[in-house]
Protein backbone atom coordinates (compact mmCIF):
# COMPACT_ATOMS: atom_id res chain seq x y z
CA UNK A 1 45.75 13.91 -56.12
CA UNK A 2 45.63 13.14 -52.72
CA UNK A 3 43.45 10.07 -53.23
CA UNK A 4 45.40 8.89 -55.85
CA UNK A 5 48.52 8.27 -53.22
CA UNK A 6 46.36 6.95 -50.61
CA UNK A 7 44.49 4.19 -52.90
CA UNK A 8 48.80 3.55 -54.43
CA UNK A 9 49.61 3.72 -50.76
CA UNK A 10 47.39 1.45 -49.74
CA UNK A 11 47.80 -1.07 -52.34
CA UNK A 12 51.54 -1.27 -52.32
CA UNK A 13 51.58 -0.75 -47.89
CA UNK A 14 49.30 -4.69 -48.56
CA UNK A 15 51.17 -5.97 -51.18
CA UNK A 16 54.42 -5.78 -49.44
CA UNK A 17 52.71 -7.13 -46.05
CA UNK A 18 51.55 -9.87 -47.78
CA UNK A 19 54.61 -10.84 -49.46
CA UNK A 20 56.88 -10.87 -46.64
CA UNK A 21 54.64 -12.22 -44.17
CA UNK A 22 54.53 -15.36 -46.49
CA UNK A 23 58.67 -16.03 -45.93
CA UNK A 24 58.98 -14.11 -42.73
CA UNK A 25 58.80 -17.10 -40.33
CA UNK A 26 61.24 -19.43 -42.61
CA UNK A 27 64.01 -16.47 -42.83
CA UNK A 28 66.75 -18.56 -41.43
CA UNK A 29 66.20 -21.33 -44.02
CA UNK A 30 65.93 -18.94 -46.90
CA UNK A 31 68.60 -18.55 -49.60
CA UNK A 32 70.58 -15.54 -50.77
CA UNK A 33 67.99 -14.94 -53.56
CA UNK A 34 64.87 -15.76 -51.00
CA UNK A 35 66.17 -13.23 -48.30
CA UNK A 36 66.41 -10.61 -51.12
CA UNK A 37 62.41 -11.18 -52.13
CA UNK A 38 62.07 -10.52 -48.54
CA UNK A 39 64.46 -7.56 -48.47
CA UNK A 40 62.41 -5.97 -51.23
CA UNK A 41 59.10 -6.59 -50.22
CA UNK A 42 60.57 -4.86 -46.74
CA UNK A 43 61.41 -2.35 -49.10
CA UNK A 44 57.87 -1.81 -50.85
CA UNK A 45 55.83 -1.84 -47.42
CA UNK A 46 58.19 1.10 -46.55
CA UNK A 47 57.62 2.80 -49.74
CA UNK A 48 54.13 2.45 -49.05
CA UNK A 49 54.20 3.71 -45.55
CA UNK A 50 55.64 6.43 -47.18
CA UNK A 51 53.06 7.43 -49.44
CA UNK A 52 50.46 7.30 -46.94
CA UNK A 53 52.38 9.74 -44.65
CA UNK A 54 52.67 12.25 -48.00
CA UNK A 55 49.10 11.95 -48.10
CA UNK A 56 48.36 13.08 -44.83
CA UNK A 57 50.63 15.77 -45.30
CA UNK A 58 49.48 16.97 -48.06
CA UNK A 59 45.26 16.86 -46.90
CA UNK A 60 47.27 18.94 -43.69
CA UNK A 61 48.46 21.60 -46.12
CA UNK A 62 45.38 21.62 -47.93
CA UNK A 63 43.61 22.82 -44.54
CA UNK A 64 45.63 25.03 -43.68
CA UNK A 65 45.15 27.44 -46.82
CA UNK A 66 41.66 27.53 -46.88
């Protein structure tokens, strides 16, 4: 199980870097709808983060019992 978040972890942690890294620099000229792409790919790096955090946890836990 553990794996499984890392490998979605990882995967959605790049996809979100690489899709706001495109836009990033050109914020200011962006409109409503083009600051929202970049809002949500904000969004998905974080989720990412996220799951790779859980993971850790969780090999942490896994330790500690045996």
């Amino acid at each position: 199980m553990r794996k499984i978040i890392v490998v979605l972890g990882s995967i959605i942690t790049l996809i979100g870097i690489y899709q706001t890294s495109k836009y990033l620099f050109d914020y200011n000229q962006l409109t409503q709808y083009g600051k929202g792409y970049i809002l949500g790919s904000v969004f998905l790096t974080i989720i990412g983060i996220v799951f790779l955090i859980v993971a850790l946890k969780i090999k942490k836990r896994t330790n500690k019992t045996h």
